[in-house]
N, C-alpha and C. Protein backbone atom coordinates (compact mmCIF):
# COMPACT_ATOMS: atom_id res chain seq x y z
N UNK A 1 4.84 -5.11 5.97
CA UNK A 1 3.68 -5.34 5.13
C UNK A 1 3.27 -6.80 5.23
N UNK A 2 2.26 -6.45 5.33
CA UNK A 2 1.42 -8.50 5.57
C UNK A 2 1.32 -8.56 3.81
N UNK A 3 1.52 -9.76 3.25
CA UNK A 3 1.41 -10.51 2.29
C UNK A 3 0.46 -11.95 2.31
N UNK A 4 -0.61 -11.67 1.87
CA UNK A 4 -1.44 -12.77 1.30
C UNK A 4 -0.90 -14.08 0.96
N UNK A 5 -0.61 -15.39 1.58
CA UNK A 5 -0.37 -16.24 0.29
C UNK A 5 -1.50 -16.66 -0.85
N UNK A 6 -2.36 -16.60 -0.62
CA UNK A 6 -3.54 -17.15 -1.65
C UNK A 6 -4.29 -16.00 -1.67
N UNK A 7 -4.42 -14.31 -2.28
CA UNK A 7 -5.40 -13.63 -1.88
C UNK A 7 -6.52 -14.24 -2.39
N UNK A 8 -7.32 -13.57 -1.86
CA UNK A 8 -9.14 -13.99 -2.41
C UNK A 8 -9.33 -13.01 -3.86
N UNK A 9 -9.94 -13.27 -4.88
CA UNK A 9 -10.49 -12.79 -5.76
C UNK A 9 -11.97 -12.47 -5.44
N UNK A 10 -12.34 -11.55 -5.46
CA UNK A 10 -13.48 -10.54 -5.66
C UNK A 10 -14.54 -11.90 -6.02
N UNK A 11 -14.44 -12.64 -7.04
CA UNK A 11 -14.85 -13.94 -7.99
C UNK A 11 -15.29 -14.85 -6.81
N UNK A 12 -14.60 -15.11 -6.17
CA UNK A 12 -14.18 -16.44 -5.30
C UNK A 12 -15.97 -15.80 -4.21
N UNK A 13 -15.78 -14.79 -3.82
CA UNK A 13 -16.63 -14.08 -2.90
C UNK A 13 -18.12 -14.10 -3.51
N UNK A 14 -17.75 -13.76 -4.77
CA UNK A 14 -19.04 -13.61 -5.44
C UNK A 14 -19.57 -14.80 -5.61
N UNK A 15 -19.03 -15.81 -5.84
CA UNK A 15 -19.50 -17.43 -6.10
C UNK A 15 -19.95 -17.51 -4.76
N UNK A 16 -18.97 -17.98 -3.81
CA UNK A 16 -19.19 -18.44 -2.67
C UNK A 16 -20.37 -18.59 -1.69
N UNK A 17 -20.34 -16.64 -1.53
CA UNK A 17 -20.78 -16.12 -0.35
C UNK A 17 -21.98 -15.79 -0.67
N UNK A 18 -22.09 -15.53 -2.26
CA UNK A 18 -23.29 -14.89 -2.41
C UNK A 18 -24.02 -16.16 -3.44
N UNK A 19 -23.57 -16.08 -4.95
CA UNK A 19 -24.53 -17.14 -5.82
C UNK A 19 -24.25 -18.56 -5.25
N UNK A 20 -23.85 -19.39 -4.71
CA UNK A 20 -24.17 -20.54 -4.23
C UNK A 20 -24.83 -20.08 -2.73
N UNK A 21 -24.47 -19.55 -1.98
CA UNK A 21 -25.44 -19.05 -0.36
C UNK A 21 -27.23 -19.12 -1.54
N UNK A 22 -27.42 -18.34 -2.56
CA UNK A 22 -28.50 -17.41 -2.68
C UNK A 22 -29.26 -18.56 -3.90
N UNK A 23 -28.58 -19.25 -4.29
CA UNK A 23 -28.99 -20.76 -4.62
C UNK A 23 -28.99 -19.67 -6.72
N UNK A 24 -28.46 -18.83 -6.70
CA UNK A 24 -28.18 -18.24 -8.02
C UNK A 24 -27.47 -18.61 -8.88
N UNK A 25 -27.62 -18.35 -9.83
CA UNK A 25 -26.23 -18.67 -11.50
C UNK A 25 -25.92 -17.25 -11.90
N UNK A 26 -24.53 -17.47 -12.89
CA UNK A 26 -24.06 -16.58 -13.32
C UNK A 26 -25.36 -15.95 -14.64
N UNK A 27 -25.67 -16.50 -14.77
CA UNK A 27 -27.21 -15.78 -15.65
C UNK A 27 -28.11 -15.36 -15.24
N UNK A 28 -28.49 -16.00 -13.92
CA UNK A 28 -29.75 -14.82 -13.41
C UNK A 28 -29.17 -13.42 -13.09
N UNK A 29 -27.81 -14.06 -12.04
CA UNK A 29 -27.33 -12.27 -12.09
C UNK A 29 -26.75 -11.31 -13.25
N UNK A 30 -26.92 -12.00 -14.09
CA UNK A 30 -26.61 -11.40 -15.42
C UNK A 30 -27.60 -10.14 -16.18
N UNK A 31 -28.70 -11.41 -15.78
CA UNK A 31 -30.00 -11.03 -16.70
C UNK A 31 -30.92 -9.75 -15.34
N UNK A 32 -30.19 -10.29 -14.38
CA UNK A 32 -30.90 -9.11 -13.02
C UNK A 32 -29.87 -7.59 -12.87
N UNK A 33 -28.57 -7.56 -13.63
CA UNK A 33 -27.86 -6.36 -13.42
C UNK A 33 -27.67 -5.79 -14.90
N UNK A 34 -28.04 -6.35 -15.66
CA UNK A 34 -28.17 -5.78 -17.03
C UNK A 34 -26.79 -5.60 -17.52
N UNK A 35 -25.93 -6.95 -17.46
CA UNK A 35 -24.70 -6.89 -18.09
C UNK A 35 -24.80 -8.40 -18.51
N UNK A 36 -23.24 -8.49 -19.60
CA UNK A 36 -23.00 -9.52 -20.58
C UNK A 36 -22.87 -10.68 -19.55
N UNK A 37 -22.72 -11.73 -19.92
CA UNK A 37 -22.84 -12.60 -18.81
C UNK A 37 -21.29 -13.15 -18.92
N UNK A 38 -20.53 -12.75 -20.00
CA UNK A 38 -19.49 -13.36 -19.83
C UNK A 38 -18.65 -12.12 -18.76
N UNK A 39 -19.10 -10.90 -18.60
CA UNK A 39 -18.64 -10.72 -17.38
C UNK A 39 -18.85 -10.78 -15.81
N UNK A 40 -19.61 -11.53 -15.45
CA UNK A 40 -20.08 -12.13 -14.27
C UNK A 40 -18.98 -13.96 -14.45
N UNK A 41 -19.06 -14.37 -15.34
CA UNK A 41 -18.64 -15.42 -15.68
C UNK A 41 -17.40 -15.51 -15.75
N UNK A 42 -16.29 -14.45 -15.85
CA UNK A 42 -15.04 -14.36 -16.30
C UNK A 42 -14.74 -13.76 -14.44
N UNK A 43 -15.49 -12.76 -13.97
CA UNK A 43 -15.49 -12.65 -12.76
C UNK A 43 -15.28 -13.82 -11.81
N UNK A 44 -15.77 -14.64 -11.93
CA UNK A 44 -15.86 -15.97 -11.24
C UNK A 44 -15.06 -16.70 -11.16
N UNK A 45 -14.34 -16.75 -12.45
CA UNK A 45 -13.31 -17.40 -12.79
C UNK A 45 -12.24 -16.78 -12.72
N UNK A 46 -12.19 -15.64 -12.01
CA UNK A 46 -10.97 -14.58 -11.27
C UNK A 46 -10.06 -14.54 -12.88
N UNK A 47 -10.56 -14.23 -14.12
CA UNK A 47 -10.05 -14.00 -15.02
C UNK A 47 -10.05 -11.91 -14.94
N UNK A 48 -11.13 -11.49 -14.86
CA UNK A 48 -11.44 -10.13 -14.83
C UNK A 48 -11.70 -9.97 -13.26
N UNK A 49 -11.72 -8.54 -13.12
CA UNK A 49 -11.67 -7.83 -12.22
C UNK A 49 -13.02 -6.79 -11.64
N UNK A 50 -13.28 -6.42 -10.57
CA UNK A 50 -14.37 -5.57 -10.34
C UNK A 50 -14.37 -4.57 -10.48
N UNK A 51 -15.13 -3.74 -11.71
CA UNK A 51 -14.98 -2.28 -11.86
C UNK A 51 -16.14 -1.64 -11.27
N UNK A 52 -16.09 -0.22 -11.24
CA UNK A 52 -16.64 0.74 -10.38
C UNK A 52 -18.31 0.20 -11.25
N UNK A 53 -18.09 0.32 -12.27
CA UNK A 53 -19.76 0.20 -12.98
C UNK A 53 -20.14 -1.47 -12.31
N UNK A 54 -19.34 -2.30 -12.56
CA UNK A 54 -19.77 -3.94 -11.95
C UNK A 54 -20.06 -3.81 -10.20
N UNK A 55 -19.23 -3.18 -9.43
CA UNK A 55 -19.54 -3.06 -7.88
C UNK A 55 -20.60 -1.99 -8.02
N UNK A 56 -21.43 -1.16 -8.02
CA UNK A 56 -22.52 -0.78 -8.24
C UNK A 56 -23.59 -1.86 -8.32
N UNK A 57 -23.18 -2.29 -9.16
CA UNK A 57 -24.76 -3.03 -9.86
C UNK A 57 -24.49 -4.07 -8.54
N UNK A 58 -23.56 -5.21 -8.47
CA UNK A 58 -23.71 -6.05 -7.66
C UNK A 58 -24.01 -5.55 -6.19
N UNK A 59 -23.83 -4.51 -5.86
CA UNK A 59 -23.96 -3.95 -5.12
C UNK A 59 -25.42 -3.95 -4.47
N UNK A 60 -26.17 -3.15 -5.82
CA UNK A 60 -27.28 -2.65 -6.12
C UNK A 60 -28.40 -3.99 -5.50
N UNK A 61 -28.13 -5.16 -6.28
CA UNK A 61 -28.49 -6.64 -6.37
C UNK A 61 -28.48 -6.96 -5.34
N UNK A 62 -27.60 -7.23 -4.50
CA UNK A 62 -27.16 -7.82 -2.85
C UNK A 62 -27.00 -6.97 -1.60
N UNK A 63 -27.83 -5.94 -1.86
CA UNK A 63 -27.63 -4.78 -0.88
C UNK A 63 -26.59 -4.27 0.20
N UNK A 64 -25.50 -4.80 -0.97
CA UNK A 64 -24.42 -4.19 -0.06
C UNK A 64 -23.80 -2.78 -0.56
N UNK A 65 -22.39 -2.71 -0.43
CA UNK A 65 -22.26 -0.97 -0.58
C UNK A 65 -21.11 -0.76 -2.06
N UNK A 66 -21.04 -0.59 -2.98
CA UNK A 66 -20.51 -0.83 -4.33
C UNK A 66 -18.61 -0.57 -3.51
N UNK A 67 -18.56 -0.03 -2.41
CA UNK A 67 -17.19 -0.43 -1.77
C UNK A 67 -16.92 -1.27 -1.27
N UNK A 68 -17.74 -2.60 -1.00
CA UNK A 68 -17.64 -3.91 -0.09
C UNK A 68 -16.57 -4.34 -1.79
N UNK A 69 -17.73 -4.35 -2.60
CA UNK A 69 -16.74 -4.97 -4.08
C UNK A 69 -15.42 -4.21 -4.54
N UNK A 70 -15.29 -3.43 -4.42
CA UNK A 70 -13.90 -2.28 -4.70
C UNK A 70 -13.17 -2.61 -3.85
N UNK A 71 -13.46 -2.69 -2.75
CA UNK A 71 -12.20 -3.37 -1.39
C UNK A 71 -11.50 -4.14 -1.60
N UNK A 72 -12.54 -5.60 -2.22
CA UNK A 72 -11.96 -6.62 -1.88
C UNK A 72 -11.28 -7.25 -3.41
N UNK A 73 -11.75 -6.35 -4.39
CA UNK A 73 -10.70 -5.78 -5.59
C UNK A 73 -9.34 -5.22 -5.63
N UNK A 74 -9.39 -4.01 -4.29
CA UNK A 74 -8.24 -3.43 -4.09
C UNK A 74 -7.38 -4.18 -3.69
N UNK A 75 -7.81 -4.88 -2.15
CA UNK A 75 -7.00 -5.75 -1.36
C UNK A 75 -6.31 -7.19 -2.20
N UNK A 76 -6.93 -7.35 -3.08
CA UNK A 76 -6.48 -8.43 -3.52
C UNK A 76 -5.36 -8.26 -5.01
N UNK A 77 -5.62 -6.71 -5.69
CA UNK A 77 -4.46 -6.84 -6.88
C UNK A 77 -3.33 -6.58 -5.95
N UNK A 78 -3.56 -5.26 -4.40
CA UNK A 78 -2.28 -5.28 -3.80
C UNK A 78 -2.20 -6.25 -3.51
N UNK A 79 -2.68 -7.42 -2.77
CA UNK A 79 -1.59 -8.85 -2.27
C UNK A 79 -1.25 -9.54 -3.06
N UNK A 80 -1.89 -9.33 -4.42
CA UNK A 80 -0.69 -9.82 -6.17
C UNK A 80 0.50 -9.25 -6.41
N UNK A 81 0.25 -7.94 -6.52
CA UNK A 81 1.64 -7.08 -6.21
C UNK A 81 2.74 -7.39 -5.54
N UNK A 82 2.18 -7.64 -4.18
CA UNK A 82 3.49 -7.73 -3.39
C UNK A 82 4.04 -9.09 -3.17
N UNK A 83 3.75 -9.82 -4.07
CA UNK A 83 3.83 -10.78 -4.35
C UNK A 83 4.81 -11.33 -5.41
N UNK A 84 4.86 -10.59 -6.19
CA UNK A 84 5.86 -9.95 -7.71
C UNK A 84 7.28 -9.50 -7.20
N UNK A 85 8.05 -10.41 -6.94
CA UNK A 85 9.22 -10.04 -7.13
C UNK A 85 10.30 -8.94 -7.82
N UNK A 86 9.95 -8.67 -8.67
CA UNK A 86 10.57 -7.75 -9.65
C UNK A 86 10.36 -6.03 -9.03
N UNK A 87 8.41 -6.51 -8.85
CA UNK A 87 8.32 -4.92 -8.19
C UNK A 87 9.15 -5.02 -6.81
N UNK A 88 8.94 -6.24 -6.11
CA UNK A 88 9.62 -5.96 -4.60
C UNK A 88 11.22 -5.02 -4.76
N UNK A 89 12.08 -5.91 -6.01
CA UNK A 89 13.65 -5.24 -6.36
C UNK A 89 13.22 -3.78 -6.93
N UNK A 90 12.41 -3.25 -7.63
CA UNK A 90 12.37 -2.41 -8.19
C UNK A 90 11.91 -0.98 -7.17
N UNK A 91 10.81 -1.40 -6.60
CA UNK A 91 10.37 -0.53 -5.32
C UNK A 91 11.94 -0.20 -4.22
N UNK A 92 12.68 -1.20 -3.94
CA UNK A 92 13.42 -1.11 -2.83
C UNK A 92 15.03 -0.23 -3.65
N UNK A 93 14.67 0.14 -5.43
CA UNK A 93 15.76 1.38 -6.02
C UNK A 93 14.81 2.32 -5.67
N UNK A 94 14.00 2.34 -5.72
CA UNK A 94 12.84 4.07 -6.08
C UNK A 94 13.59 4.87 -4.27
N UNK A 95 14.19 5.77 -4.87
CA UNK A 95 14.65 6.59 -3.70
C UNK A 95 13.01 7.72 -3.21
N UNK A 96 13.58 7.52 -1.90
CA UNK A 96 12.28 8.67 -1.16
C UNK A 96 12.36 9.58 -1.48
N UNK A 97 11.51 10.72 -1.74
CA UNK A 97 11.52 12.26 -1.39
C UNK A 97 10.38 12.77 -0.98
N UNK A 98 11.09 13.18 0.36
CA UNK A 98 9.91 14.19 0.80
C UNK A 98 9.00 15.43 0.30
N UNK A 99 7.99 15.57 0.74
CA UNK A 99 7.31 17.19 0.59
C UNK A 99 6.75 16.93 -0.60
């Protein structure tokens, strides 16, 4: 398994790539996807996470595909995960069973 050292937050992407590229604030896209602004804002700040209703809309906004945002949601709580020690000891008791 490849392990992330720094994964990317969903946040990091959204700042980056898109509201500084698109010369935007966390309030226009606020006031353009019809949500609170402290969740675009808490997004950013890789405090919260991208849910299926938030990748839609941003989606919707930046014409990309509400799975570009779910991906890079997914990819990044797994490279937190495996990152967590405890689960690494805990995963390596969980015995296999097939079928």
């Amino acid at each position: 398994m490849v392990i992330l050292v720094n994964p990317v937050h969903p946040g990091e992407v959204l700042k980056t790539e898109f509201l500084d590229e698109m010369g935007l604030t966390a309030g226009k896209v606020t006031k353009a996807n019809f949500v609170p602004r402290s969740r675009i804002e808490r997004i950013i700040r890789r405090e919260l996470g991208v849910t299926a209703d938030t990748a839609s809309r941003l989606a919707r906004l930046f014409g990309t595909m509400p799975e570009f945002w779910m991906n890079l949601q997914r990819g990044y709580d797994l490279a937190v995960v495996a990152q967590d020690n405890k689960l690494r000891d805990d995963l390596e008791q969980i015995e296999r069973r097939a079928g």
